[in-house]
PDB file of N, CA and C in Angstrom:
ATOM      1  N   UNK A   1      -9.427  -2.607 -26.367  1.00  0.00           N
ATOM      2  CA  UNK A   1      -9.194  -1.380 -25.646  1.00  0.00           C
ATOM      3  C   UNK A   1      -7.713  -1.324 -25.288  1.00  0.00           C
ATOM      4  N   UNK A   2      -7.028  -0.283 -25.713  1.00  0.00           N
ATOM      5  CA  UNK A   2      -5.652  -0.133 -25.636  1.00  0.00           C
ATOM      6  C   UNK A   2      -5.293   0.778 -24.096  1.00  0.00           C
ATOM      7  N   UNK A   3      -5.926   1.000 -23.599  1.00  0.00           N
ATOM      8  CA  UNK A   3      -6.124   2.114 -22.901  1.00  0.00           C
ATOM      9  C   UNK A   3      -5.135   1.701 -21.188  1.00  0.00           C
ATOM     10  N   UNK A   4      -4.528   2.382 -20.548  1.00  0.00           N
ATOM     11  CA  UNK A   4      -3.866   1.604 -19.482  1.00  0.00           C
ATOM     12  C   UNK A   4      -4.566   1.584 -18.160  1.00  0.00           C
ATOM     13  N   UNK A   5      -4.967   0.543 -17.767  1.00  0.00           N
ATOM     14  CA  UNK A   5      -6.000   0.352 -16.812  1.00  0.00           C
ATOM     15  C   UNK A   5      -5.177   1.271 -15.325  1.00  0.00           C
ATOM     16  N   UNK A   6      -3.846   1.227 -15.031  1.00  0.00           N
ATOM     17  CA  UNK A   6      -3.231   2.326 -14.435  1.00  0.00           C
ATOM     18  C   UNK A   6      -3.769   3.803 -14.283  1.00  0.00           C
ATOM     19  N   UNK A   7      -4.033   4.194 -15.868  1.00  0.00           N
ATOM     20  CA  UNK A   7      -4.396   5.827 -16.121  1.00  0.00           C
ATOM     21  C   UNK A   7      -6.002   5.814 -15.501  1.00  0.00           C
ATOM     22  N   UNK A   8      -6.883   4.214 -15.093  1.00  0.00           N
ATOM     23  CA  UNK A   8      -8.066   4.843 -14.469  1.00  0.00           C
ATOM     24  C   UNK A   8      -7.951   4.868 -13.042  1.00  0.00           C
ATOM     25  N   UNK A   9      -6.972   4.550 -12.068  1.00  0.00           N
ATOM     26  CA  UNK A   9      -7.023   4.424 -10.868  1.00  0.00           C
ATOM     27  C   UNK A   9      -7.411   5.638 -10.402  1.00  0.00           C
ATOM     28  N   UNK A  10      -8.147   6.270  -9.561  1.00  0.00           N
ATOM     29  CA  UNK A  10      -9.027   6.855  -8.950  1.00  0.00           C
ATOM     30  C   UNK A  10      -7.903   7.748  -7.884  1.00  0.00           C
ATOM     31  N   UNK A  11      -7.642   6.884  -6.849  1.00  0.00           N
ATOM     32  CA  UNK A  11      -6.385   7.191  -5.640  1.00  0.00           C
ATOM     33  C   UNK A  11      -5.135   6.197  -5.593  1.00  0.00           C
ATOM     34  N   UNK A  12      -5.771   4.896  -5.314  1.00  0.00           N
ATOM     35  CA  UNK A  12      -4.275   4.642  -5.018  1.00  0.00           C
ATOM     36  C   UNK A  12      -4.489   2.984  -5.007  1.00  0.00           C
ATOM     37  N   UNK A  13      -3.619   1.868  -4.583  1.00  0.00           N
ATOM     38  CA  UNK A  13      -3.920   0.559  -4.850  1.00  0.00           C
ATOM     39  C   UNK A  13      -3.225   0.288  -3.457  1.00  0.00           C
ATOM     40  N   UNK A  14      -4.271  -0.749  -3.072  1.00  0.00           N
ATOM     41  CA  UNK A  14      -3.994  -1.386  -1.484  1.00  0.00           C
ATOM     42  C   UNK A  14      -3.632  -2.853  -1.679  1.00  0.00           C
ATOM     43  N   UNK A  15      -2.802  -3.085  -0.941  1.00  0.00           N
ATOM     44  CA  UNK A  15      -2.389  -4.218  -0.543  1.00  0.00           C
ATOM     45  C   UNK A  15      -2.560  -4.702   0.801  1.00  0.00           C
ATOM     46  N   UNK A  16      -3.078  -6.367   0.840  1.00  0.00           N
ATOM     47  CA  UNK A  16      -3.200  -6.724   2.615  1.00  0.00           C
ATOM     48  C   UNK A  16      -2.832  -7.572   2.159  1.00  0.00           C
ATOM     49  N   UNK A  17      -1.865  -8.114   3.297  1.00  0.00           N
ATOM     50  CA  UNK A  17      -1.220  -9.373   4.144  1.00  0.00           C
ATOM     51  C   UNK A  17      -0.666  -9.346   5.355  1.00  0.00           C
ATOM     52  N   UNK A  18      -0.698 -10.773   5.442  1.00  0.00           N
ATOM     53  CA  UNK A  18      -0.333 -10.778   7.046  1.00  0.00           C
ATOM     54  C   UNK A  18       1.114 -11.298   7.213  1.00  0.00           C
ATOM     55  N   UNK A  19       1.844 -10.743   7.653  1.00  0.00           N
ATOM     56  CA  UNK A  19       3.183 -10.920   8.604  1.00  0.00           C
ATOM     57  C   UNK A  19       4.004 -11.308   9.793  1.00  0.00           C
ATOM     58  N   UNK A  20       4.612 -12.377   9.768  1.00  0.00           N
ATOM     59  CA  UNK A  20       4.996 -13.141  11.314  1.00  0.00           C
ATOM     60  C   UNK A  20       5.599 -12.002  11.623  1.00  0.00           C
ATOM     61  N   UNK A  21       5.288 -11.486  12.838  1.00  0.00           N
ATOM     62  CA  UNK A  21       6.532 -11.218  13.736  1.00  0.00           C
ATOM     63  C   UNK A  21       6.267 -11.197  15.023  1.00  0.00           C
ATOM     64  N   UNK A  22       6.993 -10.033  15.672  1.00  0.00           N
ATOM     65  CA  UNK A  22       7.456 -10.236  17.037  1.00  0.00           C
ATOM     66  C   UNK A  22       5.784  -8.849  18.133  1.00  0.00           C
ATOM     67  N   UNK A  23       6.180  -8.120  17.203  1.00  0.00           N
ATOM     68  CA  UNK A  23       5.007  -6.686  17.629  1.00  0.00           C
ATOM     69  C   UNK A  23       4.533  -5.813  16.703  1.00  0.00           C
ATOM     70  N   UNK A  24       3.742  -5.019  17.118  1.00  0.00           N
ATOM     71  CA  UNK A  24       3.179  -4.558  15.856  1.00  0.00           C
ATOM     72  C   UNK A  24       4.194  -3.293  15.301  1.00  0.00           C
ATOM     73  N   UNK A  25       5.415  -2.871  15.706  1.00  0.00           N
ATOM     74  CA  UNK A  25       5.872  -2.344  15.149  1.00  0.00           C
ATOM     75  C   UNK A  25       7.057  -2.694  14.065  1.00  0.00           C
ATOM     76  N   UNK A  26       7.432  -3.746  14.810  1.00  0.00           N
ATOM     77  CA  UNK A  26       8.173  -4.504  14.050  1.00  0.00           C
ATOM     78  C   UNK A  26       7.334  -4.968  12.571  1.00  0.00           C
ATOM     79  N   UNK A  27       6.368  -5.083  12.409  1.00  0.00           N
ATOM     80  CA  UNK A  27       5.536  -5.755  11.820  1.00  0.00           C
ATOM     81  C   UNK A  27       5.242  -4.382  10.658  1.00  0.00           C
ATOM     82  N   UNK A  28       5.062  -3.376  10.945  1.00  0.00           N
ATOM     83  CA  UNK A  28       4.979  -2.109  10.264  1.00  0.00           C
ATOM     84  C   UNK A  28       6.271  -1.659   9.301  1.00  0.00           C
ATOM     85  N   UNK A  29       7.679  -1.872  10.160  1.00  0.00           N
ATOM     86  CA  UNK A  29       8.494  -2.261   9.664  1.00  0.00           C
ATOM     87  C   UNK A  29       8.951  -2.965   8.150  1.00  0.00           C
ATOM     88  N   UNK A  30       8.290  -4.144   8.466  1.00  0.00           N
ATOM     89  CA  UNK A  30       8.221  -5.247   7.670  1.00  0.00           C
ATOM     90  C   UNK A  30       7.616  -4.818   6.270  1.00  0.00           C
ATOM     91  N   UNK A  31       6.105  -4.123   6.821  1.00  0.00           N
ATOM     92  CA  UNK A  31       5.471  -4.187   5.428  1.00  0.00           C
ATOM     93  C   UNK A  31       5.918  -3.076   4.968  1.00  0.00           C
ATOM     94  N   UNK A  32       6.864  -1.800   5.374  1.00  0.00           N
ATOM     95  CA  UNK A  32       7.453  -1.118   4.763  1.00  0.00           C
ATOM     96  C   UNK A  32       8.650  -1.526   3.781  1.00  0.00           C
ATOM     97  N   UNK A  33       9.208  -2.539   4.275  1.00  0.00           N
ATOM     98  CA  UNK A  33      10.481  -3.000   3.430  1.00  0.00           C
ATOM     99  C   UNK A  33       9.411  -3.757   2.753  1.00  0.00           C
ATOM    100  N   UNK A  34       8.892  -4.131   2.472  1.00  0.00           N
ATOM    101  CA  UNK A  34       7.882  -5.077   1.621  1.00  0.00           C
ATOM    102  C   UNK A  34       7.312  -4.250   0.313  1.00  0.00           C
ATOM    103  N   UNK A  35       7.101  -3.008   0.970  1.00  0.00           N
ATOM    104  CA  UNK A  35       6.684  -2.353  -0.283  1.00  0.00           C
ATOM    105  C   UNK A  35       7.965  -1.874  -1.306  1.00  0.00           C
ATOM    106  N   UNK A  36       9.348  -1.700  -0.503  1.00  0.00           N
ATOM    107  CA  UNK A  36      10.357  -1.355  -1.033  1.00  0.00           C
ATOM    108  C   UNK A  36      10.938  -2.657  -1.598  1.00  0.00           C
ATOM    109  N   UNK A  37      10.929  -3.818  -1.453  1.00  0.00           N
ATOM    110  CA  UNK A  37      11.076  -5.034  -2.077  1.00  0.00           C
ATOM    111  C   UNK A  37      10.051  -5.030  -3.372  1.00  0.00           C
ATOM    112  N   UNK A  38       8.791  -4.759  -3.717  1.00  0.00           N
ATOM    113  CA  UNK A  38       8.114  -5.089  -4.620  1.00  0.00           C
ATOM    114  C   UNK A  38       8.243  -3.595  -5.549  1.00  0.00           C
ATOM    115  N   UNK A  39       9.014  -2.530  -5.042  1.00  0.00           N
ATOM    116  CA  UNK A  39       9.555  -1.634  -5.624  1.00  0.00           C
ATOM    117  C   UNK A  39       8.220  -0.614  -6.252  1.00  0.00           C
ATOM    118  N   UNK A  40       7.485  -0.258  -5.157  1.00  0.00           N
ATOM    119  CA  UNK A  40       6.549   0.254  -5.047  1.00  0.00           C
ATOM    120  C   UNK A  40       6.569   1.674  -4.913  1.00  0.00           C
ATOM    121  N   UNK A  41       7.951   2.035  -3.894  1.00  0.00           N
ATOM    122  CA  UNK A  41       8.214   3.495  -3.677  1.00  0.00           C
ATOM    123  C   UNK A  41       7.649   3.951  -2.143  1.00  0.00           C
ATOM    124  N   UNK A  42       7.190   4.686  -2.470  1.00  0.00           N
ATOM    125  CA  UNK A  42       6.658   5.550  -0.896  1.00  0.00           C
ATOM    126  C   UNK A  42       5.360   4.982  -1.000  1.00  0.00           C
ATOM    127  N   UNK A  43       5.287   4.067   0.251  1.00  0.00           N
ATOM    128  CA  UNK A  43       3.666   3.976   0.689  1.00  0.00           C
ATOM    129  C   UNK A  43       3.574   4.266   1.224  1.00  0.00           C
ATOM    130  N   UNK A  44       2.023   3.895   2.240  1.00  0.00           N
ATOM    131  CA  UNK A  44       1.630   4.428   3.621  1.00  0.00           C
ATOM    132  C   UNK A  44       1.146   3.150   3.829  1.00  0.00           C
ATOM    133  N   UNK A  45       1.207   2.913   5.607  1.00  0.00           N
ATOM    134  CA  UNK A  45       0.310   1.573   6.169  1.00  0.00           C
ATOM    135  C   UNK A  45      -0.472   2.429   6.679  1.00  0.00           C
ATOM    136  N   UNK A  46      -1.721   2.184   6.586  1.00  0.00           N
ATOM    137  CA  UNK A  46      -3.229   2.788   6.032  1.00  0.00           C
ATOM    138  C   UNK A  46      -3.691   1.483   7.324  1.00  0.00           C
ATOM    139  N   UNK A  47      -3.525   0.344   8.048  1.00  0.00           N
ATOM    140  CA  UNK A  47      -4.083  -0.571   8.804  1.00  0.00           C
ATOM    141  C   UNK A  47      -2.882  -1.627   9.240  1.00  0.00           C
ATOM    142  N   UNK A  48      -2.780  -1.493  10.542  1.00  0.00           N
ATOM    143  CA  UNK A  48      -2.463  -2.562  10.966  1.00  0.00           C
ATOM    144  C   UNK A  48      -3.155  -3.270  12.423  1.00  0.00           C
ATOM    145  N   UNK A  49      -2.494  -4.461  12.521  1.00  0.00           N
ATOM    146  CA  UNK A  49      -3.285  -4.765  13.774  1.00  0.00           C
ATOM    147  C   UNK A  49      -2.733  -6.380  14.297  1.00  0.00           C
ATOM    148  N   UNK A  50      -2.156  -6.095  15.399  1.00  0.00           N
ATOM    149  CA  UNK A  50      -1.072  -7.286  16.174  1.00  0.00           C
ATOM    150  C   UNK A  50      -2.224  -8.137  16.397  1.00  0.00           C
ATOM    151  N   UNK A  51      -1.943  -9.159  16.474  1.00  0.00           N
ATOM    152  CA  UNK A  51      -2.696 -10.454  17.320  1.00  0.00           C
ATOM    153  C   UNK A  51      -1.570 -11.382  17.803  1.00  0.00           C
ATOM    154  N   UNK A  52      -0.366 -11.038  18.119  1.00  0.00           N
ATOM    155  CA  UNK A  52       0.468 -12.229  19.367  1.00  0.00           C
ATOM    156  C   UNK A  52       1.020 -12.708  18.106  1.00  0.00           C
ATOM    157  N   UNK A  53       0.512 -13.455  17.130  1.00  0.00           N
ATOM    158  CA  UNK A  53       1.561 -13.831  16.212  1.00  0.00           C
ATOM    159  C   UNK A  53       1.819 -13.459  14.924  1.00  0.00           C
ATOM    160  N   UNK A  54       1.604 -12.504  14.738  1.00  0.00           N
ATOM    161  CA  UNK A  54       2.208 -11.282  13.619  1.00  0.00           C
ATOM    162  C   UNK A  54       0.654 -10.643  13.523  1.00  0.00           C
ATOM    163  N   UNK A  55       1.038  -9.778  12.293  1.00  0.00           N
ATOM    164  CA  UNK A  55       0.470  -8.164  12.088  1.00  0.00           C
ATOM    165  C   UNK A  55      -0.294  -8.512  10.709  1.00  0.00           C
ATOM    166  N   UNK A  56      -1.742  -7.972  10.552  1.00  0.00           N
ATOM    167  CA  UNK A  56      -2.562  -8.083   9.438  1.00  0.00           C
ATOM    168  C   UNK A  56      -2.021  -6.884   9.171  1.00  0.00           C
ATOM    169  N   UNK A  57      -1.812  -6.002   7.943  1.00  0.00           N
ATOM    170  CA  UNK A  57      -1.755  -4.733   7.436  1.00  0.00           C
ATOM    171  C   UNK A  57      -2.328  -4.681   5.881  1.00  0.00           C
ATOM    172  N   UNK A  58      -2.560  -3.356   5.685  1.00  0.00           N
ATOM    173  CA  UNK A  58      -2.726  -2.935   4.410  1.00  0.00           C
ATOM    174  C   UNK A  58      -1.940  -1.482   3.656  1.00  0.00           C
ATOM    175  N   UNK A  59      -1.359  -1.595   3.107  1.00  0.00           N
ATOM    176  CA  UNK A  59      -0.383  -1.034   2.727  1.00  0.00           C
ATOM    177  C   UNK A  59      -1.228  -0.426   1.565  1.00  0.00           C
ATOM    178  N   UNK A  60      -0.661   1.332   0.876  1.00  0.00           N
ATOM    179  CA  UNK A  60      -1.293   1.602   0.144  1.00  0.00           C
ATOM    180  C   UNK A  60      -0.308   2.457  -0.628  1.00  0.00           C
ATOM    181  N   UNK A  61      -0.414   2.493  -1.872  1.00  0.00           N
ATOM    182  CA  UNK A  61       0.484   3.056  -3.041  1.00  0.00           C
ATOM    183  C   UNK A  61      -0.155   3.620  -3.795  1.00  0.00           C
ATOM    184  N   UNK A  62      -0.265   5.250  -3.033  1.00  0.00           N
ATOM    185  CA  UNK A  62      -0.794   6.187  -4.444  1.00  0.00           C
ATOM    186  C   UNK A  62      -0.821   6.520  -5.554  1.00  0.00           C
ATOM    187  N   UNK A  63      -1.253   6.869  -6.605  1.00  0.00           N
ATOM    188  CA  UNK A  63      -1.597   6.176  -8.175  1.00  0.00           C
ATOM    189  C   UNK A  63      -1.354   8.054  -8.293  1.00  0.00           C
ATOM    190  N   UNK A  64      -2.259   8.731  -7.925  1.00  0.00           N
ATOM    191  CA  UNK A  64      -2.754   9.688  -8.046  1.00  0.00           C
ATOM    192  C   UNK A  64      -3.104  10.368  -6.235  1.00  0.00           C
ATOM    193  N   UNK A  65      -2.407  11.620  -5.570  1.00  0.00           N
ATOM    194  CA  UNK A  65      -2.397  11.842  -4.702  1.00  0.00           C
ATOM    195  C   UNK A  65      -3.909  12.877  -4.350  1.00  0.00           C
ATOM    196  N   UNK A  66      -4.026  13.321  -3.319  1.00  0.00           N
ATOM    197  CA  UNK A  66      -5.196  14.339  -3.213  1.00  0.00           C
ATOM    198  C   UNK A  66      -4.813  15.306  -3.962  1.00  0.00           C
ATOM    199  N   UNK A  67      -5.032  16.288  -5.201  1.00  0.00           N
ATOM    200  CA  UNK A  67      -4.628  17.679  -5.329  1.00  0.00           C
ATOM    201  C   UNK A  67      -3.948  17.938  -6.008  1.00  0.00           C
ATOM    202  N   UNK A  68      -3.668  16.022  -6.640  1.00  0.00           N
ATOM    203  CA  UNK A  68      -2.711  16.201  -8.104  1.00  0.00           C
ATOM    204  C   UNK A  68      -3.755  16.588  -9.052  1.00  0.00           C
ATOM    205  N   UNK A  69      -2.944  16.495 -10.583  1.00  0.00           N
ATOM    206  CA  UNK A  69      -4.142  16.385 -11.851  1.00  0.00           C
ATOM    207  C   UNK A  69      -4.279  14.900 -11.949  1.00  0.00           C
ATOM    208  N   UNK A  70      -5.831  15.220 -11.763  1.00  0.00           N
ATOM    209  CA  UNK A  70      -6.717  13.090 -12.227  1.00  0.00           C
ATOM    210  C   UNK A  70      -6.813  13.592 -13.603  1.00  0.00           C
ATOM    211  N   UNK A  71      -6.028  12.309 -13.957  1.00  0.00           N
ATOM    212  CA  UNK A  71      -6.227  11.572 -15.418  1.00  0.00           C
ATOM    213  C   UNK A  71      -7.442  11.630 -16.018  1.00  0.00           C
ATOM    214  N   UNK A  72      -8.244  10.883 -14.764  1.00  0.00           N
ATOM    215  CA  UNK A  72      -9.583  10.177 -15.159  1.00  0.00           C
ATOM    216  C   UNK A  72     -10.561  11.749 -15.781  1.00  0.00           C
ATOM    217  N   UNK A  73     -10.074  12.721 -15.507  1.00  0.00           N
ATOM    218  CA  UNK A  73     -11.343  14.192 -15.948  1.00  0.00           C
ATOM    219  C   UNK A  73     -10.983  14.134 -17.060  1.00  0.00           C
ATOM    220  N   UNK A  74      -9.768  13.987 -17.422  1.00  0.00           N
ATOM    221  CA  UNK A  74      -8.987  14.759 -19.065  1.00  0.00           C
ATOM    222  C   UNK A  74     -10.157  13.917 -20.131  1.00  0.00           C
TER     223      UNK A  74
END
């Protein structure tokens, strides 16, 4: 199958990890330059959540937005 497993993504591809820092904004911060380090483009943090020593998040990188044309009908 030659086909690009990309062209079936549905919405969008999430990423979670967790991050030392200081608060949870700082920490939001973080996984924003994180997505711009892995050269991802415009995400959204879709989850985060402080616990005293850094921030769980999930970061998300739309494939296909609400209201674009899906691939997946053609």
């Amino acid at each position: 199958m030659s086909e690009s497993a990309l062209n079936r993504v549905i919405d969008g591809i999430d990423i979670e990890t967790y991050l030392s820092c200081q608060n949870e904004e700082e920490g939001k911060f973080l996984a924003r330059k994180l997505g711009e380090e892995l050269n991802l483009g415009e995400i959204d943090v879709v989850f985060s959540e402080f616990d005293g020593f850094g921030v769980r998040v999930r970061l998300r990188k739309y494939v296909v937005k609400p209201g674009e044309k899906y691939n997946w009908l053609a």
